[in-house]
PDB file of N, CA and C in Angstrom:
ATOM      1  N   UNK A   1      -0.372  21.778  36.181  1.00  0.00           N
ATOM      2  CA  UNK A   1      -1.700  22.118  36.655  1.00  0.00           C
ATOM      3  C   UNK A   1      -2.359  20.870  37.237  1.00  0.00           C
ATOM      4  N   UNK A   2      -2.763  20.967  38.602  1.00  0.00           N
ATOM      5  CA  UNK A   2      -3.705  19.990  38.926  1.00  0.00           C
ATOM      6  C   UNK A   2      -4.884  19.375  38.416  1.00  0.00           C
ATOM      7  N   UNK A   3      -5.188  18.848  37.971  1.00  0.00           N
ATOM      8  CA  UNK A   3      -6.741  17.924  37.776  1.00  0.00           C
ATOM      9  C   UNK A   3      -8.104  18.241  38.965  1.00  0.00           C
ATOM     10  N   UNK A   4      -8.706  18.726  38.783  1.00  0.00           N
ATOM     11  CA  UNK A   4      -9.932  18.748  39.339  1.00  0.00           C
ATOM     12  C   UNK A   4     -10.717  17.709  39.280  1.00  0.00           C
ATOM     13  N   UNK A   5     -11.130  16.850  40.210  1.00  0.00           N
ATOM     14  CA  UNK A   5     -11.908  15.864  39.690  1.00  0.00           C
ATOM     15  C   UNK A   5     -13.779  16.769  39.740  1.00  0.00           C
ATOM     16  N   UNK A   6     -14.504  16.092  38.815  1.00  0.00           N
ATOM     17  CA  UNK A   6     -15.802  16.488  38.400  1.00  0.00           C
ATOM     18  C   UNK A   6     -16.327  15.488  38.142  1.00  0.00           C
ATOM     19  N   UNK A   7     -17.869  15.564  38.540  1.00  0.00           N
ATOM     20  CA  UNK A   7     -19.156  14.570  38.431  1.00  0.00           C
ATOM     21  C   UNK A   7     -19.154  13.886  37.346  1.00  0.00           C
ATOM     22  N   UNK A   8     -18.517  14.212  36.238  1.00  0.00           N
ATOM     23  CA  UNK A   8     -18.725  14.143  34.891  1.00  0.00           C
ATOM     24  C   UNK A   8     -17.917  13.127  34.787  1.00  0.00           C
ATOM     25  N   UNK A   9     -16.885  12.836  35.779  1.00  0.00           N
ATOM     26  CA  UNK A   9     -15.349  11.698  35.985  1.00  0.00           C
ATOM     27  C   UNK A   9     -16.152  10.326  34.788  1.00  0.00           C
ATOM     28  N   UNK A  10     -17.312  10.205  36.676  1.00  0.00           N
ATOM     29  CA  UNK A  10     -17.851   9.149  36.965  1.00  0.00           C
ATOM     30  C   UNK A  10     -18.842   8.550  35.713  1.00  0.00           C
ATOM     31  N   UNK A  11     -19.385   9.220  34.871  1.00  0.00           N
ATOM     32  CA  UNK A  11     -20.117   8.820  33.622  1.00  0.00           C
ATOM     33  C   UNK A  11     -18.899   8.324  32.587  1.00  0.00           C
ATOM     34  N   UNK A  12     -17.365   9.298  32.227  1.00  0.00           N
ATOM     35  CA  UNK A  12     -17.222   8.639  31.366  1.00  0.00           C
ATOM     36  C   UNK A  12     -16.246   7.682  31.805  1.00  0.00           C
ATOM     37  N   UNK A  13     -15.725   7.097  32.971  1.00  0.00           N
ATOM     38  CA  UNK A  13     -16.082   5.762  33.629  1.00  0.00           C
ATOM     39  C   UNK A  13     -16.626   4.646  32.934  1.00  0.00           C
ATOM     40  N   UNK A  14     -18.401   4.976  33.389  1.00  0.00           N
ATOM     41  CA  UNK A  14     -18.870   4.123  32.753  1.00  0.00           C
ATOM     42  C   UNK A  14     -19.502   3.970  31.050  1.00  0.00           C
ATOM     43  N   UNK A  15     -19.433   5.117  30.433  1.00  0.00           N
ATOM     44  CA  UNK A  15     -18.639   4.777  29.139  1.00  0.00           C
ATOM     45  C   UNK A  15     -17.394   3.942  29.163  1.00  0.00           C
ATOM     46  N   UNK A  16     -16.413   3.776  29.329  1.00  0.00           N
ATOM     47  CA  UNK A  16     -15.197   3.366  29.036  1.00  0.00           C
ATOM     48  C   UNK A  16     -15.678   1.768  29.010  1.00  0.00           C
ATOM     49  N   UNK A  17     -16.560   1.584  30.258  1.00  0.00           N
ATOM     50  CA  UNK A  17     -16.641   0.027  30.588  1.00  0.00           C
ATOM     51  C   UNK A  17     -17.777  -0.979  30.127  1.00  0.00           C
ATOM     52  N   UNK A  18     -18.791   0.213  29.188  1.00  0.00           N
ATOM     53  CA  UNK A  18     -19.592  -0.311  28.691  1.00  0.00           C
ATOM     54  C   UNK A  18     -19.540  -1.193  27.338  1.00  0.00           C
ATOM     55  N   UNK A  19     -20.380  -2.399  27.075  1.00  0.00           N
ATOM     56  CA  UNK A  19     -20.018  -3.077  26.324  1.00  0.00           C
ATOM     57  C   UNK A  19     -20.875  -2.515  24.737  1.00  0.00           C
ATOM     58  N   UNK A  20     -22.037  -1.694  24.946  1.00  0.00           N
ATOM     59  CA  UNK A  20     -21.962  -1.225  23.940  1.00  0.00           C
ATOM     60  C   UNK A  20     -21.914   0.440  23.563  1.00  0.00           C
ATOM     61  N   UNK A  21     -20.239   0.379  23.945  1.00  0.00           N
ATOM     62  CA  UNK A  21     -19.934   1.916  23.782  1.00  0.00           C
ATOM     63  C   UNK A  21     -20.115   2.906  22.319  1.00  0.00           C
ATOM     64  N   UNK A  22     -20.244   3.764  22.234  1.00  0.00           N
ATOM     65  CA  UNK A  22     -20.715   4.626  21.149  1.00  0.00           C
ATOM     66  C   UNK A  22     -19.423   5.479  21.025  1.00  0.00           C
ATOM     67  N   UNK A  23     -19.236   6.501  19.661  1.00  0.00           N
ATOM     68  CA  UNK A  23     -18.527   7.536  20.131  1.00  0.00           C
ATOM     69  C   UNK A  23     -19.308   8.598  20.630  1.00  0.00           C
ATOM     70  N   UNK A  24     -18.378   9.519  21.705  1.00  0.00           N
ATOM     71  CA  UNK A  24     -18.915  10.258  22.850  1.00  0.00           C
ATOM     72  C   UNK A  24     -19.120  11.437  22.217  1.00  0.00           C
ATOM     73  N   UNK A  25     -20.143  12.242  22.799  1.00  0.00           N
ATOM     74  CA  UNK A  25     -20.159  13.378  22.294  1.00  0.00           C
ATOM     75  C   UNK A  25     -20.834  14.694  23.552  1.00  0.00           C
ATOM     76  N   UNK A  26     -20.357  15.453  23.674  1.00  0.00           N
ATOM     77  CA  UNK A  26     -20.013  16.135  25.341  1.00  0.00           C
ATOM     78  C   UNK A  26     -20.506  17.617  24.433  1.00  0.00           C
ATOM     79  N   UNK A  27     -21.881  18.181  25.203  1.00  0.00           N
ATOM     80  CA  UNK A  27     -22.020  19.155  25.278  1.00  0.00           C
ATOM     81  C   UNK A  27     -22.319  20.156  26.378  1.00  0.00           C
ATOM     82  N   UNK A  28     -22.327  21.540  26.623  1.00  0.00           N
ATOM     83  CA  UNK A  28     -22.642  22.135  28.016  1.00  0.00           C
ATOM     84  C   UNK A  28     -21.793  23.472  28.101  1.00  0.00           C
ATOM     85  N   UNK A  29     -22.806  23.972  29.175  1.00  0.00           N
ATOM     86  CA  UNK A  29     -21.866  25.647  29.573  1.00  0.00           C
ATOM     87  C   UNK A  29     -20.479  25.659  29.360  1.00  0.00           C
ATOM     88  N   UNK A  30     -20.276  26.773  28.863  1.00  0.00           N
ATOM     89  CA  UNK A  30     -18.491  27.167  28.815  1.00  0.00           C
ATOM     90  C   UNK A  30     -17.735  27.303  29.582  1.00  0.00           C
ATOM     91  N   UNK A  31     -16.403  26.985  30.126  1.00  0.00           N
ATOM     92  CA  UNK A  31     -15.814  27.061  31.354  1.00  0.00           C
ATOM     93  C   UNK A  31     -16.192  26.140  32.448  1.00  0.00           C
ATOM     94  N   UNK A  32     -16.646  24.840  32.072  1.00  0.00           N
ATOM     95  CA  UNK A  32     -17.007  24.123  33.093  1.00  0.00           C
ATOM     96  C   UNK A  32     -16.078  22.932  33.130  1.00  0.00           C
ATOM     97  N   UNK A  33     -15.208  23.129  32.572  1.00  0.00           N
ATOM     98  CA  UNK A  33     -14.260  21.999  32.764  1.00  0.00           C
ATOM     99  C   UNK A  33     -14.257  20.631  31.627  1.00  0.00           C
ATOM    100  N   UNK A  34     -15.080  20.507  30.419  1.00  0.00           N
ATOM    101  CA  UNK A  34     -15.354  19.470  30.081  1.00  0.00           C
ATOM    102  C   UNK A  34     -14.380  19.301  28.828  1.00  0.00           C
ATOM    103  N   UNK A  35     -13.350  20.461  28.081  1.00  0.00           N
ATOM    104  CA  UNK A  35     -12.476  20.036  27.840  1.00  0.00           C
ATOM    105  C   UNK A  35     -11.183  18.678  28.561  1.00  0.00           C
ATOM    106  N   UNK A  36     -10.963  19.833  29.912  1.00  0.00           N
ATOM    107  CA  UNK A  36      -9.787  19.050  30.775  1.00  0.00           C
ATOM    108  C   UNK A  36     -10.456  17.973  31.459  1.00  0.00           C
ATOM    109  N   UNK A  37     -12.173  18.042  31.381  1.00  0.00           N
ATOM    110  CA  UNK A  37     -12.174  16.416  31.945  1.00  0.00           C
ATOM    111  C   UNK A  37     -11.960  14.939  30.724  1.00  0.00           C
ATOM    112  N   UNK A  38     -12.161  15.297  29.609  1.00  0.00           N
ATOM    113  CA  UNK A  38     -11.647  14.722  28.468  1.00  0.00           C
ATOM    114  C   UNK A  38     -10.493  14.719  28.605  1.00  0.00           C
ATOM    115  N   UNK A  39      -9.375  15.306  28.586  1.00  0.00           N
ATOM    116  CA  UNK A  39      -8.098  15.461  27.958  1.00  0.00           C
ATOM    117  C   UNK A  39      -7.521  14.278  29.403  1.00  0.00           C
ATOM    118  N   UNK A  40      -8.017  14.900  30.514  1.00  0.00           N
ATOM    119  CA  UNK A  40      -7.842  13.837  31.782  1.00  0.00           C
ATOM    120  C   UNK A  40      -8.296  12.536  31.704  1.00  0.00           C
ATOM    121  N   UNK A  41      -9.349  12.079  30.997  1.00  0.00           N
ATOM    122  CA  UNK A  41      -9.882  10.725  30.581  1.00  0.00           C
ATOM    123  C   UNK A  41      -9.132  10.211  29.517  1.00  0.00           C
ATOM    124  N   UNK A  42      -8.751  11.081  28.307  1.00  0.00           N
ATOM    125  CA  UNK A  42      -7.986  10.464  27.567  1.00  0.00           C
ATOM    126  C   UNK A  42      -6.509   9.873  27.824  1.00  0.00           C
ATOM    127  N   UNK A  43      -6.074   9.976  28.940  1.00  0.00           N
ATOM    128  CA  UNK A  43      -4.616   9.304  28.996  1.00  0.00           C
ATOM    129  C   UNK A  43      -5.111   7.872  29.595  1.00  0.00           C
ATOM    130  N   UNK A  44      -6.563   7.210  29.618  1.00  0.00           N
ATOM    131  CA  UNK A  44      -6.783   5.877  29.843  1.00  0.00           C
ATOM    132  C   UNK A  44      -6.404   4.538  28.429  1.00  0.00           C
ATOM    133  N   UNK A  45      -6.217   5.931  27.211  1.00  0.00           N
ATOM    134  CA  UNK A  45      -6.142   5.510  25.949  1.00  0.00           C
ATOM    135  C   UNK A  45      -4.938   5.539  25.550  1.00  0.00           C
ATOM    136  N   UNK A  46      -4.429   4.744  24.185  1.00  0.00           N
ATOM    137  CA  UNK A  46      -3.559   4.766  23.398  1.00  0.00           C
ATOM    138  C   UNK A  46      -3.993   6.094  22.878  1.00  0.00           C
ATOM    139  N   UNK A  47      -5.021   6.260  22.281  1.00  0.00           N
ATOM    140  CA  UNK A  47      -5.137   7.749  21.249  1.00  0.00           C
ATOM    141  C   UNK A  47      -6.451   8.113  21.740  1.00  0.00           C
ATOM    142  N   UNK A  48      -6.364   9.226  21.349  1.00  0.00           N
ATOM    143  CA  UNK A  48      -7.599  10.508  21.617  1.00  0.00           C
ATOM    144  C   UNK A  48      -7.649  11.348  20.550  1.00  0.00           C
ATOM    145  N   UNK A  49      -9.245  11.723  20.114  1.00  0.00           N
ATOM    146  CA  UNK A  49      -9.469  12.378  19.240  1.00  0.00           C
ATOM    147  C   UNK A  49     -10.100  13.566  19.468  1.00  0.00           C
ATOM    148  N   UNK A  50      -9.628  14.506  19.899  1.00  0.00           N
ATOM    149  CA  UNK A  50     -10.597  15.805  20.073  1.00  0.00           C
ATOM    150  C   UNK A  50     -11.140  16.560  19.359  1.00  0.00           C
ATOM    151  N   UNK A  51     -11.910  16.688  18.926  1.00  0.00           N
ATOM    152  CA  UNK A  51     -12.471  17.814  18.103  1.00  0.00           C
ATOM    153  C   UNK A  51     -13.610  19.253  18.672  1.00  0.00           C
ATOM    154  N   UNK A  52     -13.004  20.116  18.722  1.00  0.00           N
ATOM    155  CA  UNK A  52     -13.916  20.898  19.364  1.00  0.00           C
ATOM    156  C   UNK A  52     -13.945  22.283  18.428  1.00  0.00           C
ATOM    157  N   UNK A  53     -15.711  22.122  18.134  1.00  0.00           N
ATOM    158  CA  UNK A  53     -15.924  23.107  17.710  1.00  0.00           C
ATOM    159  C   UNK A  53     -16.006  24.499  18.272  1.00  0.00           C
ATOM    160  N   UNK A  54     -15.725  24.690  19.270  1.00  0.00           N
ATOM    161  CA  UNK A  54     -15.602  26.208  19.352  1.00  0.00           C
ATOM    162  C   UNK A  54     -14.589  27.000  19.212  1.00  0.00           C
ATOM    163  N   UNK A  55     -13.769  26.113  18.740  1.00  0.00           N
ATOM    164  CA  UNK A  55     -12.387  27.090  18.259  1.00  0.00           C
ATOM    165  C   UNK A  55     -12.141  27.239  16.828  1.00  0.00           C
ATOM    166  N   UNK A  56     -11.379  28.557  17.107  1.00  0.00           N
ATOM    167  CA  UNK A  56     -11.793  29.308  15.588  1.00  0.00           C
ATOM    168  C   UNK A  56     -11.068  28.408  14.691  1.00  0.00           C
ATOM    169  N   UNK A  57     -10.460  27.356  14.724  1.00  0.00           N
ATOM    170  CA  UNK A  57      -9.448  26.883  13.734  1.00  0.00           C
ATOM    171  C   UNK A  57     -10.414  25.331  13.243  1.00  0.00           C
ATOM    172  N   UNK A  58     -11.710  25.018  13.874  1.00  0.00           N
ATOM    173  CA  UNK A  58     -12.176  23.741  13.600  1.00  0.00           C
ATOM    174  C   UNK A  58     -12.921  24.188  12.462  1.00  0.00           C
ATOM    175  N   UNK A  59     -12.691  24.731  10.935  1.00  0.00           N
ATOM    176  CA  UNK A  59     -13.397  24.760   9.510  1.00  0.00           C
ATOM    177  C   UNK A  59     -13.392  23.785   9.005  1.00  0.00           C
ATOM    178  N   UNK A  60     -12.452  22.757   9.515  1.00  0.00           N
ATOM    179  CA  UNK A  60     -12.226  21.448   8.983  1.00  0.00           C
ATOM    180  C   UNK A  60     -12.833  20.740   8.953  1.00  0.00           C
ATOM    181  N   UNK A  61     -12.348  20.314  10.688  1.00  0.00           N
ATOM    182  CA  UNK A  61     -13.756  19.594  11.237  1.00  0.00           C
ATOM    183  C   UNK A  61     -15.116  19.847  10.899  1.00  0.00           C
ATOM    184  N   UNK A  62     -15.720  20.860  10.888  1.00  0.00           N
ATOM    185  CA  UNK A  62     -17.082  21.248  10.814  1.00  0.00           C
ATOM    186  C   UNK A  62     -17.116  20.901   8.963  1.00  0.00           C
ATOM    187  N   UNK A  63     -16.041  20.919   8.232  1.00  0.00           N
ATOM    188  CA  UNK A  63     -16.899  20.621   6.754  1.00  0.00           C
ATOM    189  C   UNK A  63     -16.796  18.945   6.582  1.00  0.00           C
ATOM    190  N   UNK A  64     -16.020  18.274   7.040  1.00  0.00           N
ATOM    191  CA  UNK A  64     -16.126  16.788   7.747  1.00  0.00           C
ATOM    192  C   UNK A  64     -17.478  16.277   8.069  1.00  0.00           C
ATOM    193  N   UNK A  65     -17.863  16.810   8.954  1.00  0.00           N
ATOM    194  CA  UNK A  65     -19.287  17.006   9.418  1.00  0.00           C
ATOM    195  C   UNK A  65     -20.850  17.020   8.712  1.00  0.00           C
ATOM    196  N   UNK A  66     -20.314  18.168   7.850  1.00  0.00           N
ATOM    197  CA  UNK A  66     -21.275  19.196   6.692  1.00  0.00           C
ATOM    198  C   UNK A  66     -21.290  18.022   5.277  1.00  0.00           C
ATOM    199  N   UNK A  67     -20.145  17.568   4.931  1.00  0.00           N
ATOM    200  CA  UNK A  67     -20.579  16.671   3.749  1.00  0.00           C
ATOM    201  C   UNK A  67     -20.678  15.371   3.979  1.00  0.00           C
ATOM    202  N   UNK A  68     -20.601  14.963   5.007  1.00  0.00           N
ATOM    203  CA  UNK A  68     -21.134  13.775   5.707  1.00  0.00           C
ATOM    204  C   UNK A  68     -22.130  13.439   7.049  1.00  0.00           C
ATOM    205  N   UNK A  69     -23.211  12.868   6.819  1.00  0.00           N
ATOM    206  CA  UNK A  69     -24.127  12.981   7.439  1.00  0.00           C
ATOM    207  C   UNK A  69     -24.290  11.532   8.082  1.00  0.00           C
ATOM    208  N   UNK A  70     -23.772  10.209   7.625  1.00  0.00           N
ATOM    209  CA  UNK A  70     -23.868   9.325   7.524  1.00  0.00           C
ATOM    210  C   UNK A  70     -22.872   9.134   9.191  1.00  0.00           C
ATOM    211  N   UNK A  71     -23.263   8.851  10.502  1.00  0.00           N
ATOM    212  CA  UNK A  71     -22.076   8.643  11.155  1.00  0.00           C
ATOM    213  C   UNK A  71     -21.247   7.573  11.066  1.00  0.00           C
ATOM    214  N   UNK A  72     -21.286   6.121  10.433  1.00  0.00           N
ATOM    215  CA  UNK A  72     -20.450   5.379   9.854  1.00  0.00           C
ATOM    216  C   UNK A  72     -19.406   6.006   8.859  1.00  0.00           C
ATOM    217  N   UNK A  73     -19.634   7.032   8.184  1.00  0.00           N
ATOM    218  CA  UNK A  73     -18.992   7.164   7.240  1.00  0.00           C
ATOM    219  C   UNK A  73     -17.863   8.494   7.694  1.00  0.00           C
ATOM    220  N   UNK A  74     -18.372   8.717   8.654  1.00  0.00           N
ATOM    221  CA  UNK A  74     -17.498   9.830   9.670  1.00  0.00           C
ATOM    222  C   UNK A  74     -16.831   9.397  10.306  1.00  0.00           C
ATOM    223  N   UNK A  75     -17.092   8.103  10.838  1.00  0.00           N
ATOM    224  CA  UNK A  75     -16.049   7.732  11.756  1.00  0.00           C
ATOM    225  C   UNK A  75     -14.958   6.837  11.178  1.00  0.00           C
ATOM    226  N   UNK A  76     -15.241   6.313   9.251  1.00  0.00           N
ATOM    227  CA  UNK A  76     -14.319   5.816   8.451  1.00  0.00           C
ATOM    228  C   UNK A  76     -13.086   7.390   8.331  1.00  0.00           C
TER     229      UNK A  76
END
C-alpha cells in the first residue's frame, strides 16, 4: 500500500527535531489517516509504541492509564 503523504507529516517532523520533545499524543476524526501517518513516522525509529484506544482489544492499555495518573509513572 502506498503512503499518502498528509499535513500532519510536517508537525511530527517537527516533533522529532525538537529539543524539548514530549510523548505524543494524536487525537481527531476517524478515518483520517492518523493511524498510518504514525505507523509511517515510526520507521524514523528503532521502536514504536502504539497504543490506540479505539480498538476493542486496548482493556489493558486503558487500565494502565486508569491506575496511574502520574505521567512519569506511565511512561516508567
Amino acid at each position: 500500500m502506498t503512503y499518502i503523504k498528509r499535513n500532519i507529516d510536517r508537525y511530527l517532523e517537527e516533533w522529532k527535531t525538537s529539543s524539548i520533545r514530549k510523548p505524543l499524543l494524536l487525537r481527531g476524526a476517524r478515518q483520517v489517516g492518523k493511524s498510518s501517518s504514525v505507523r509511517e513516522f515510526g520507521k524514523n525509529f528503532e521502536f514504536l509504541l502504539e497504543i490506540n484506544f479505539e480498538r476493542k482489544n486496548s482493556d489493558v492499555a486503558k487500565g494502565v492509564f486508569a491506575r496511574h495518573s502520574n505521567p512519569q509513572n506511565i511512561l516508567l
